[in-house]
C-alpha atoms as a PDB file:
ATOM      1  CA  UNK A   1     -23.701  58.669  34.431  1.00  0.00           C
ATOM      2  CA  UNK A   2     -22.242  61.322  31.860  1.00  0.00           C
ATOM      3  CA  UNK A   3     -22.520  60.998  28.222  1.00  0.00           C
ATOM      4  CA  UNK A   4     -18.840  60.971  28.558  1.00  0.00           C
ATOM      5  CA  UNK A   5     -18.357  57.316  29.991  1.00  0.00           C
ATOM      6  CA  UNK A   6     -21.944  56.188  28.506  1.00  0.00           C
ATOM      7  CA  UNK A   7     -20.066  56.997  25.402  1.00  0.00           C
ATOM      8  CA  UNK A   8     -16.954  55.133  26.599  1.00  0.00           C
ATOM      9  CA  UNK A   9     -18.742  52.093  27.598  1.00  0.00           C
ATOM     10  CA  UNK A  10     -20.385  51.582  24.144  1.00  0.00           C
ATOM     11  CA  UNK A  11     -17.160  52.174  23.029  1.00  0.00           C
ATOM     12  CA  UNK A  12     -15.635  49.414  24.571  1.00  0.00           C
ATOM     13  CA  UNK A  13     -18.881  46.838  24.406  1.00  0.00           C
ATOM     14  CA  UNK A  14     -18.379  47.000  20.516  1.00  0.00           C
ATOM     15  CA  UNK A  15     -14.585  46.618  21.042  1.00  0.00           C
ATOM     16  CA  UNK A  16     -15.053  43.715  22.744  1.00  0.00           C
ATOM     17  CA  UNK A  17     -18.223  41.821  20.487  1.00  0.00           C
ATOM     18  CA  UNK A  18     -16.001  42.998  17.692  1.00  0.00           C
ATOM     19  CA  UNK A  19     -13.123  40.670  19.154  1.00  0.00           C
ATOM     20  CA  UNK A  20     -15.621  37.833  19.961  1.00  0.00           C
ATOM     21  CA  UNK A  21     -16.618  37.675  16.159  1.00  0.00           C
ATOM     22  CA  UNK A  22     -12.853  37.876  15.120  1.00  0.00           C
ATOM     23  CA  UNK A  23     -12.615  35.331  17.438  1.00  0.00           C
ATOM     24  CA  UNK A  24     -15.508  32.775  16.135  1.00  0.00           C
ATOM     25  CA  UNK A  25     -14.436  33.577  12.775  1.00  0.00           C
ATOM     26  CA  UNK A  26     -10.701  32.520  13.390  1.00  0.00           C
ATOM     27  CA  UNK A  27     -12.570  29.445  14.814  1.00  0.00           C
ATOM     28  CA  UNK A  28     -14.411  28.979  11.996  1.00  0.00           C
ATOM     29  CA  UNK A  29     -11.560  29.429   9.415  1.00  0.00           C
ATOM     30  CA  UNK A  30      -9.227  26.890  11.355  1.00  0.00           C
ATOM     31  CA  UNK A  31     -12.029  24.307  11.739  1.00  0.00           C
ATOM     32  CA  UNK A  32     -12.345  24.611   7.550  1.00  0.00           C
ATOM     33  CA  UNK A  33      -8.199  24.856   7.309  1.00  0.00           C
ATOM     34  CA  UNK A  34      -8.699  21.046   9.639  1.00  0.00           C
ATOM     35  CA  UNK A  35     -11.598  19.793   7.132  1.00  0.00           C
ATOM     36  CA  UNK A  36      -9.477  20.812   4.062  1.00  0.00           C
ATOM     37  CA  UNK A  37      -6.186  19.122   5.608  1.00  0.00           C
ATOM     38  CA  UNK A  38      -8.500  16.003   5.908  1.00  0.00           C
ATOM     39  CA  UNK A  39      -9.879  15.576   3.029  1.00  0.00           C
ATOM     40  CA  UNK A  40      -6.331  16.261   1.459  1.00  0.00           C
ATOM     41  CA  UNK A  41      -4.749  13.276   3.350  1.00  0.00           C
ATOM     42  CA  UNK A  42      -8.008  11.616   2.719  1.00  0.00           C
ATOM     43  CA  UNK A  43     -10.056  11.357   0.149  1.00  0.00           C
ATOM     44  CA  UNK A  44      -8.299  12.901  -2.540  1.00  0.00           C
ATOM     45  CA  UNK A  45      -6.320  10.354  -2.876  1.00  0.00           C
ATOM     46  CA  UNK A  46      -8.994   8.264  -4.287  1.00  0.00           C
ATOM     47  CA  UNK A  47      -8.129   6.853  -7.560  1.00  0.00           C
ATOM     48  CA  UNK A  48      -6.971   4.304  -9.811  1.00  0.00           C
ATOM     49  CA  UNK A  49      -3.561   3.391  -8.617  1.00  0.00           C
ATOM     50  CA  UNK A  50      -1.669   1.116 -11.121  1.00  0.00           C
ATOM     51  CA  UNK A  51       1.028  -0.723 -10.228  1.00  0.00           C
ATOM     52  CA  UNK A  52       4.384  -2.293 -10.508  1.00  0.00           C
ATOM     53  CA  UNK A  53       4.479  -5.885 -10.123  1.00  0.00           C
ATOM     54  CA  UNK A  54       7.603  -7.576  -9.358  1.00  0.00           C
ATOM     55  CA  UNK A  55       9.436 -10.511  -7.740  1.00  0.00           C
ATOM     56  CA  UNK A  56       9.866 -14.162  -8.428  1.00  0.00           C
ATOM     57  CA  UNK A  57      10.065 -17.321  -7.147  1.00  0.00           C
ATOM     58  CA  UNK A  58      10.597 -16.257  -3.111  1.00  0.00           C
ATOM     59  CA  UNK A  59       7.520 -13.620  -3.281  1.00  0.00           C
ATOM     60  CA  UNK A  60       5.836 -11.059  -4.889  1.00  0.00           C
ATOM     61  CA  UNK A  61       5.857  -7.195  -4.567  1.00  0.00           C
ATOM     62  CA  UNK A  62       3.694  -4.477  -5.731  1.00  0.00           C
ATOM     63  CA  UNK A  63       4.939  -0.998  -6.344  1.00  0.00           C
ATOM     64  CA  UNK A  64       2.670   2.368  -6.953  1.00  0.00           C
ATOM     65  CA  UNK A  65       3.606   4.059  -9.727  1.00  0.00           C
ATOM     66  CA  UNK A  66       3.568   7.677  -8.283  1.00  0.00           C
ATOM     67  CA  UNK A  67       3.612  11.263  -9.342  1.00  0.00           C
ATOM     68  CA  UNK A  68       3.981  14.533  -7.544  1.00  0.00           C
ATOM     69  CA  UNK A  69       0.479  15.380  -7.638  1.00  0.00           C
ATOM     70  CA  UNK A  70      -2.590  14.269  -5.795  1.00  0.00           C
ATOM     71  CA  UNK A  71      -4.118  11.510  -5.560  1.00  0.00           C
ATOM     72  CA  UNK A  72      -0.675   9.736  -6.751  1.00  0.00           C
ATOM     73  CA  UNK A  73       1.913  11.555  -4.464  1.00  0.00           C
ATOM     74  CA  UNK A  74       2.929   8.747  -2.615  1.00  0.00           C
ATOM     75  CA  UNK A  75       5.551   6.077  -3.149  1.00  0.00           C
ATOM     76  CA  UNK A  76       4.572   2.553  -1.790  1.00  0.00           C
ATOM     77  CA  UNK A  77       5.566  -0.820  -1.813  1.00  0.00           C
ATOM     78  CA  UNK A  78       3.447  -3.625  -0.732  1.00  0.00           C
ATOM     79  CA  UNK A  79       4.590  -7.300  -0.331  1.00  0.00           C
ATOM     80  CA  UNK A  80       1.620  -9.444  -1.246  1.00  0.00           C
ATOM     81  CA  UNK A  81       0.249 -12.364  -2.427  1.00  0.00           C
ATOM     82  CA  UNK A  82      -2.459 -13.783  -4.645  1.00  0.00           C
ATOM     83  CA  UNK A  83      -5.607 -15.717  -3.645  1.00  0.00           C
ATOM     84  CA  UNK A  84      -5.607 -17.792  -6.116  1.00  0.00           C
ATOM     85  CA  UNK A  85      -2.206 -20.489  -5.912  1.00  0.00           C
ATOM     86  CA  UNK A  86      -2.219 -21.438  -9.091  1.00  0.00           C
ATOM     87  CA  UNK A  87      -2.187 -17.652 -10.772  1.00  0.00           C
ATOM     88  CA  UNK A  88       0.454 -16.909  -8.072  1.00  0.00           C
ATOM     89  CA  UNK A  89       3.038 -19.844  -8.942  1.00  0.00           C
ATOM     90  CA  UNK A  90       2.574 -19.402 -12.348  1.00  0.00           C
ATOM     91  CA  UNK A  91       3.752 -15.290 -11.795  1.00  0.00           C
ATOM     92  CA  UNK A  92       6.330 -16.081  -8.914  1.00  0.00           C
ATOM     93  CA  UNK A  93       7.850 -18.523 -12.124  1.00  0.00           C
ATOM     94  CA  UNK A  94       7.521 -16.274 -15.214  1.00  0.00           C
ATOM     95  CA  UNK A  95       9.378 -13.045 -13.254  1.00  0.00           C
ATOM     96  CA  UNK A  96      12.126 -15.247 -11.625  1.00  0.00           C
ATOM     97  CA  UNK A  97      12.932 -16.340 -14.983  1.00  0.00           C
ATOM     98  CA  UNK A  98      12.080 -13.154 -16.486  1.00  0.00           C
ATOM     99  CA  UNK A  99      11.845  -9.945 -14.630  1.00  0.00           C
ATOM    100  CA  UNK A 100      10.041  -8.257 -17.342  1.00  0.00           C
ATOM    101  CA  UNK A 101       7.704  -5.378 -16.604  1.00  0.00           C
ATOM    102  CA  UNK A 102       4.115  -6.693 -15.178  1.00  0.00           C
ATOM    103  CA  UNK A 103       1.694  -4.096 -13.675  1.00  0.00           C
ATOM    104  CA  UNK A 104      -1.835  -4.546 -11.896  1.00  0.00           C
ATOM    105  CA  UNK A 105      -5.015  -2.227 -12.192  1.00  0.00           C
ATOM    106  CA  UNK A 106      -6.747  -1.828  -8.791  1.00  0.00           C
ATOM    107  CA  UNK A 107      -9.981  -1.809  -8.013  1.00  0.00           C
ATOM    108  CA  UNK A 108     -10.793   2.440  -7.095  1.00  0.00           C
ATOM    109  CA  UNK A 109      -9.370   3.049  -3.351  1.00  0.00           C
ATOM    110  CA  UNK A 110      -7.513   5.339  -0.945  1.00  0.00           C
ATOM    111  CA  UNK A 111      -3.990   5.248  -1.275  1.00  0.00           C
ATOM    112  CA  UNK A 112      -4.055   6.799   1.869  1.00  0.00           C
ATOM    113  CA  UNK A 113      -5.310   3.792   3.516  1.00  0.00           C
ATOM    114  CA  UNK A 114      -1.981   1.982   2.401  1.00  0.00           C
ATOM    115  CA  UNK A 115      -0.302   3.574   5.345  1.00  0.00           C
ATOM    116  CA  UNK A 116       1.120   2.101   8.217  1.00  0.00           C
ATOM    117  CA  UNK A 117      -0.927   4.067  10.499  1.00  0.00           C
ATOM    118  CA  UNK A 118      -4.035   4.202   8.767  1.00  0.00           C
ATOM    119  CA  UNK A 119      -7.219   4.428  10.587  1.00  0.00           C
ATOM    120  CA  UNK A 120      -9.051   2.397   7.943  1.00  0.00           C
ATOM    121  CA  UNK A 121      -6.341  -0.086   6.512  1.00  0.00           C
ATOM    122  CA  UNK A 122      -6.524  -2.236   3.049  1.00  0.00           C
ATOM    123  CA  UNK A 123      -5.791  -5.413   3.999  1.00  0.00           C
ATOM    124  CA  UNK A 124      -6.957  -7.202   0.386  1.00  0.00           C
ATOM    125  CA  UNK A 125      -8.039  -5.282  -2.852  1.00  0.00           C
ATOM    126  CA  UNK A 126      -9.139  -6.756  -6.727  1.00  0.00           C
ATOM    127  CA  UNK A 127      -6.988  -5.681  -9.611  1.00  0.00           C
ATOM    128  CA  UNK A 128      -6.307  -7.031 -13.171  1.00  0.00           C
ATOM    129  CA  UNK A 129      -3.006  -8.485 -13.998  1.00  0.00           C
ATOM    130  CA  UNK A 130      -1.571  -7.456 -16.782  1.00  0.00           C
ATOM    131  CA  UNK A 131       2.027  -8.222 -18.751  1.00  0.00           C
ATOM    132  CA  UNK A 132       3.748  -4.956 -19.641  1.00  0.00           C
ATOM    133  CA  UNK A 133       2.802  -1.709 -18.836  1.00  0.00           C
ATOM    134  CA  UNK A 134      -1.399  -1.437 -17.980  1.00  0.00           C
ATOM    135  CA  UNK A 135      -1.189   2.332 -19.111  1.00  0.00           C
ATOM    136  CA  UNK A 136       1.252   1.744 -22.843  1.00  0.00           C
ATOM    137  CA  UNK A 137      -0.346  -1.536 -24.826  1.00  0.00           C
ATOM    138  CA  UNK A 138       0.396  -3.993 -21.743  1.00  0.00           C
ATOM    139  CA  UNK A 139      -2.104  -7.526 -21.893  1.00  0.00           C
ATOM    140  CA  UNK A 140      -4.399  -8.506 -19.779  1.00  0.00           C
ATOM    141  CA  UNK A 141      -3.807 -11.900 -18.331  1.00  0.00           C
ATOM    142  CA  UNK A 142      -5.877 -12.417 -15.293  1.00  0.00           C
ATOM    143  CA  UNK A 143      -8.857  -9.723 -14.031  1.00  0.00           C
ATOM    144  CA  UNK A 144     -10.522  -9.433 -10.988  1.00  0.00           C
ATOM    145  CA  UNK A 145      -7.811 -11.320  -8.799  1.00  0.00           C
ATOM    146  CA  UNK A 146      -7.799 -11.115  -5.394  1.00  0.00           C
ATOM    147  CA  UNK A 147      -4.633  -9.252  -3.712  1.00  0.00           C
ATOM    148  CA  UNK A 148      -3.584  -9.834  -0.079  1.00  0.00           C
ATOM    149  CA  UNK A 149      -1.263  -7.725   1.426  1.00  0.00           C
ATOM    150  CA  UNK A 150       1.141  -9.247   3.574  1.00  0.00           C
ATOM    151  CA  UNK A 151       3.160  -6.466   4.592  1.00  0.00           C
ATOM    152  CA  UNK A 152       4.251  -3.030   4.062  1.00  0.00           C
ATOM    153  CA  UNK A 153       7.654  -2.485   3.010  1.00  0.00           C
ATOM    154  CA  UNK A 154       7.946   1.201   2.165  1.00  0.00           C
ATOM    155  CA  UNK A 155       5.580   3.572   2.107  1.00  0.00           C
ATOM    156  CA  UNK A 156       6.189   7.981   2.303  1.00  0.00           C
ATOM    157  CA  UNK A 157       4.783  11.104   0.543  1.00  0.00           C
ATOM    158  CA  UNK A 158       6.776  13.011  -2.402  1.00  0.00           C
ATOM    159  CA  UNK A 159       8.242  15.953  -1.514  1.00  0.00           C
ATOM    160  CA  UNK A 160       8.372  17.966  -4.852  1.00  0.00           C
ATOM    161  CA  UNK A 161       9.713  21.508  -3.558  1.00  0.00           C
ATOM    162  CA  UNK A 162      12.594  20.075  -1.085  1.00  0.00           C
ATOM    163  CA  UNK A 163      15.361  20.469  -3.456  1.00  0.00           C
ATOM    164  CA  UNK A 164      17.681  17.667  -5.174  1.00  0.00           C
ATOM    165  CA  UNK A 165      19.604  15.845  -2.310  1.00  0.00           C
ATOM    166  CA  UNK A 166      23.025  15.063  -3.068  1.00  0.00           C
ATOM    167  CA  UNK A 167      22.781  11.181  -3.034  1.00  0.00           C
ATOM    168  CA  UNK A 168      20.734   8.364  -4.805  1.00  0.00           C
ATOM    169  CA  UNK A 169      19.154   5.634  -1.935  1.00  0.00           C
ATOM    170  CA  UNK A 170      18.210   2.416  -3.074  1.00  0.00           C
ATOM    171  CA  UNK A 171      16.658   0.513  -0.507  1.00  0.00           C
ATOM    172  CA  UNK A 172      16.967  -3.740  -0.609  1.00  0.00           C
ATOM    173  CA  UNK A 173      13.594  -5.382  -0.716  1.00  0.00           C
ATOM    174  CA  UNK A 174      13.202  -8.635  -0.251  1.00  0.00           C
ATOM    175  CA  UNK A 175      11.024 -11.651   0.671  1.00  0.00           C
ATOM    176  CA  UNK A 176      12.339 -13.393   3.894  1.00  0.00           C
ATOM    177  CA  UNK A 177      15.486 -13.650   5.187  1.00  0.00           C
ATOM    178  CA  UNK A 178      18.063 -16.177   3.526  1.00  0.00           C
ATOM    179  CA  UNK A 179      16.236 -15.320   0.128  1.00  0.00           C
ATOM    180  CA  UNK A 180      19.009 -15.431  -3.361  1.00  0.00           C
ATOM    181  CA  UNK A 181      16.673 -12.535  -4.838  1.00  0.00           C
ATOM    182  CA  UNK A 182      16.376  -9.413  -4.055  1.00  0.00           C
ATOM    183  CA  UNK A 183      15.583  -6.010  -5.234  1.00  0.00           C
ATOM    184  CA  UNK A 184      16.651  -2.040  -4.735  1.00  0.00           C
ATOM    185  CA  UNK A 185      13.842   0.340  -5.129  1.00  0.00           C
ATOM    186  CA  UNK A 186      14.935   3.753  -5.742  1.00  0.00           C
ATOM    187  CA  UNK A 187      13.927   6.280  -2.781  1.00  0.00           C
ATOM    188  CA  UNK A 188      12.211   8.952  -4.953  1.00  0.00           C
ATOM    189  CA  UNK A 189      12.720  12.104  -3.222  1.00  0.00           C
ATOM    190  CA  UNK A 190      11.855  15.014  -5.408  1.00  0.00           C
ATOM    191  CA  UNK A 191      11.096  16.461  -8.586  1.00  0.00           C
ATOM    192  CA  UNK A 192      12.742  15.524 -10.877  1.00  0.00           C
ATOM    193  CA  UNK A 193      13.296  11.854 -10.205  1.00  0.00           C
ATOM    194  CA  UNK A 194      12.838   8.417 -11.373  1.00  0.00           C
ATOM    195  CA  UNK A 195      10.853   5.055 -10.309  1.00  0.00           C
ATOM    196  CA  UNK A 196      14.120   2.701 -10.883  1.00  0.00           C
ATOM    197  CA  UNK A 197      13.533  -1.096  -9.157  1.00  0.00           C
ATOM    198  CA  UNK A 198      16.447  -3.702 -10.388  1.00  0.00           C
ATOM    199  CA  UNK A 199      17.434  -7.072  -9.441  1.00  0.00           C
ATOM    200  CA  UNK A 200      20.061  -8.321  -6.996  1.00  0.00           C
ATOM    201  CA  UNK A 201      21.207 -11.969  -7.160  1.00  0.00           C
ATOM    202  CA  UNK A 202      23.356 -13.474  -4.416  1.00  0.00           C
ATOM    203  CA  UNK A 203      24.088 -16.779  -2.507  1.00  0.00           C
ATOM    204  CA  UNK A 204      21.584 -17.787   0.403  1.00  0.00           C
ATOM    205  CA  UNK A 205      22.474 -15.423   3.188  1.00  0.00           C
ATOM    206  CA  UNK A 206      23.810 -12.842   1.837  1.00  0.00           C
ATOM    207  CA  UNK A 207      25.576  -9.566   4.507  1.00  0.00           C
ATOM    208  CA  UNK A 208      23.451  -7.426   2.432  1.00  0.00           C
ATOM    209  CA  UNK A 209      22.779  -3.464   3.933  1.00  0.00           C
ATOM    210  CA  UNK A 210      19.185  -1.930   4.726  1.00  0.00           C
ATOM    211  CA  UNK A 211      20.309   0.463   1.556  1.00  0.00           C
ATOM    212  CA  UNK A 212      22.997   1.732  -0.774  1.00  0.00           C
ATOM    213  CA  UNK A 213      23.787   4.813  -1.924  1.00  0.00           C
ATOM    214  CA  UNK A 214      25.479   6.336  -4.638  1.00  0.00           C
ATOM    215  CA  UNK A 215      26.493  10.696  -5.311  1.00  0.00           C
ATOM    216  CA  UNK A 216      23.889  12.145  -7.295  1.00  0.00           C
ATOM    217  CA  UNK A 217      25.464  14.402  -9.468  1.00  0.00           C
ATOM    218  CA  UNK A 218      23.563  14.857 -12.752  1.00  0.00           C
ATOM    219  CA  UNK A 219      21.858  11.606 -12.623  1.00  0.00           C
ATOM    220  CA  UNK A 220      18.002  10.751 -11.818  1.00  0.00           C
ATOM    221  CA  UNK A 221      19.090   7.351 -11.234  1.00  0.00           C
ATOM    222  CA  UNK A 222      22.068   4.588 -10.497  1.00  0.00           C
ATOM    223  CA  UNK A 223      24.190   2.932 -12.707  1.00  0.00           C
ATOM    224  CA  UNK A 224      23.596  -0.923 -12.476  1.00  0.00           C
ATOM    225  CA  UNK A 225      27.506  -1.301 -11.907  1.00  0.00           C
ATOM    226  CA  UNK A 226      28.071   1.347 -10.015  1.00  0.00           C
ATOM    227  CA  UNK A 227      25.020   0.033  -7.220  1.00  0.00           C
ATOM    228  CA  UNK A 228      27.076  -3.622  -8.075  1.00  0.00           C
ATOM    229  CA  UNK A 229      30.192  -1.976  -6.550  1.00  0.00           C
ATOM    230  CA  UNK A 230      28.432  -0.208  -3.837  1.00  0.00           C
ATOM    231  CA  UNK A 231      27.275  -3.415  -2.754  1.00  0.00           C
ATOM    232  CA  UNK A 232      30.812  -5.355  -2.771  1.00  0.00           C
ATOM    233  CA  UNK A 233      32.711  -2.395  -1.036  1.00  0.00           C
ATOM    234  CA  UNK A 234      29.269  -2.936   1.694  1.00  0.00           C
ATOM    235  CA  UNK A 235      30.417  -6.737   2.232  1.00  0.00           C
ATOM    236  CA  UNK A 236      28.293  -8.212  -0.246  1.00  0.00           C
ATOM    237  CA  UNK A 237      31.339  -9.478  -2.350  1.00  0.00           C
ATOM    238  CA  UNK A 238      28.989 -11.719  -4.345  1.00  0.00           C
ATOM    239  CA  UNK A 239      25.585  -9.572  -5.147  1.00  0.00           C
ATOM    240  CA  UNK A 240      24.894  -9.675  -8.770  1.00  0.00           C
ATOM    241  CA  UNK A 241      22.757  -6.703  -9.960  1.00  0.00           C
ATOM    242  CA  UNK A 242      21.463  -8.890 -12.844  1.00  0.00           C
ATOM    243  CA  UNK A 243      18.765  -6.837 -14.096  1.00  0.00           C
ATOM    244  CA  UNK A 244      17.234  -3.306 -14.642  1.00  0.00           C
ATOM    245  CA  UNK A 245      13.309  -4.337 -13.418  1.00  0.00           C
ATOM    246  CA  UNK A 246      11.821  -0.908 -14.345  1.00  0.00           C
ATOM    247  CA  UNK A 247      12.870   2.459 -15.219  1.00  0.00           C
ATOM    248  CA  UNK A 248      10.576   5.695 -15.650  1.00  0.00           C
ATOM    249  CA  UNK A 249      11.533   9.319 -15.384  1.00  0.00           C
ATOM    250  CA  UNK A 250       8.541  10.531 -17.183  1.00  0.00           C
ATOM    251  CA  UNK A 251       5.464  10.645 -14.768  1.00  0.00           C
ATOM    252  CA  UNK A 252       8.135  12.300 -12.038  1.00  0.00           C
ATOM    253  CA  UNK A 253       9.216  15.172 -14.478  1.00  0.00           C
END
């Protein structure tokens, strides 16, 4: 053999280990890009996740208090109940006679395993109850409590960089069917936006829709009245938004 194809063959032997080490090192770059996407969607979102804690005499609901960063980029609402009866009818009758703000302080966990399709799933966690707001001089009332959760009600990541959409959804949560209270949670879609959660009165049985919504416009959240006459043009001629639950615009700036 020549030096001629000698010389060709080398050529093409380091072409080719050249594209077998491009190769293994695409490999290796997508098997760290897969590692980095799990731990993302896992284990940063370890934290302390504080609460909203709402409802009344039909049930009780938690709320995360989100923002568009990790660990806390993820709005989720939990129906749930105590462990303890007596801590649990004595809640359910202070916020159906006065839906003031009450929050809860988890026990460290994985937000992520709060989702519907969660390999791992938190079916009961310990927090501390607290009256007002855990984070801005709120009280203590009972620590260590046992949460179950019975269901989840609404649970999807923040979005941040899609844009402003051009309505406001509030979605009705409520305890059973046939219930007289109910609430709308705001669907918080992107920055900036606001954690709004209010209270809706009506008869037993209400024809009340899955959600309302309302035009945007300038507006991080609804009008009580105007979500009042969203819900009477719907059907529900007799809903009664009685009560703003919780407001913050704040932590969603």
């Amino acid at each position: 053999m020549t030096a001629g194809p000698l010389a060709r063959l080398a050529s093409a032997l380091l072409c080719a280990t050249a594209l077998l080490a491009a190769s293994a090192a695409h490999a290796a770059h997508a098997t760290r890009a897969a590692k980095a996407a799990s731990a993302e969607t896992t284990a940063s979102s370890m934290g302390e996740h504080g609460m909203l804690l709402f409802g009344g005499g039909d049930g009780l609901f938690v709320s995360h208090l989100p923002m568009f960063h990790r660990p806390h980029d993820t709005q989720v609402v939990l129906q749930v109940h105590l462990v303890n009866r007596e801590h649990e009818e004595e809640l359910r009758r202070q916020l159906a006679a006065h839906p003031d703000v009450w929050t809860i302080v988890p026990e460290h966990f994985e937000l992520d395993r709060l989702a519907p399709k969660a390999r791992q799933p938190i079916k009961t966690f310990h927090a501390d109850v607290v009256s007002g707001h855990f984070e801005r001089g709120g009280k203590t009332v009972y620590t260590g409590e046992q949460v179950v959760v019975d269901r989840i009600v609404l649970h999807h990541r923040l979005a941040p960089t899609t844009g402003p959409g051009a309505t406001l959804t509030y979605r009705i949560v409520d305890a059973a069917p046939g219930v007289q209270e109910h609430f709308l949670v705001h669907w918080i879609a992107t920055r900036p936006d606001a954690d709004h959660v209010l209270r809706v009165m009506t008869p037993p049985d209400p024809r009340l829709p899955r959600q309302v919504e309302l035009p945007r416009g300038d507006a991080l959240s609804a009008d009580p009245k105007a979500l009042e006459a969203a819900l009477h043009k719907s059907g529900a001629e007799w809903a009664h938004v009685d009560q703003s639950v919780y407001l913050e615009t704040g932590d969603l700036e």
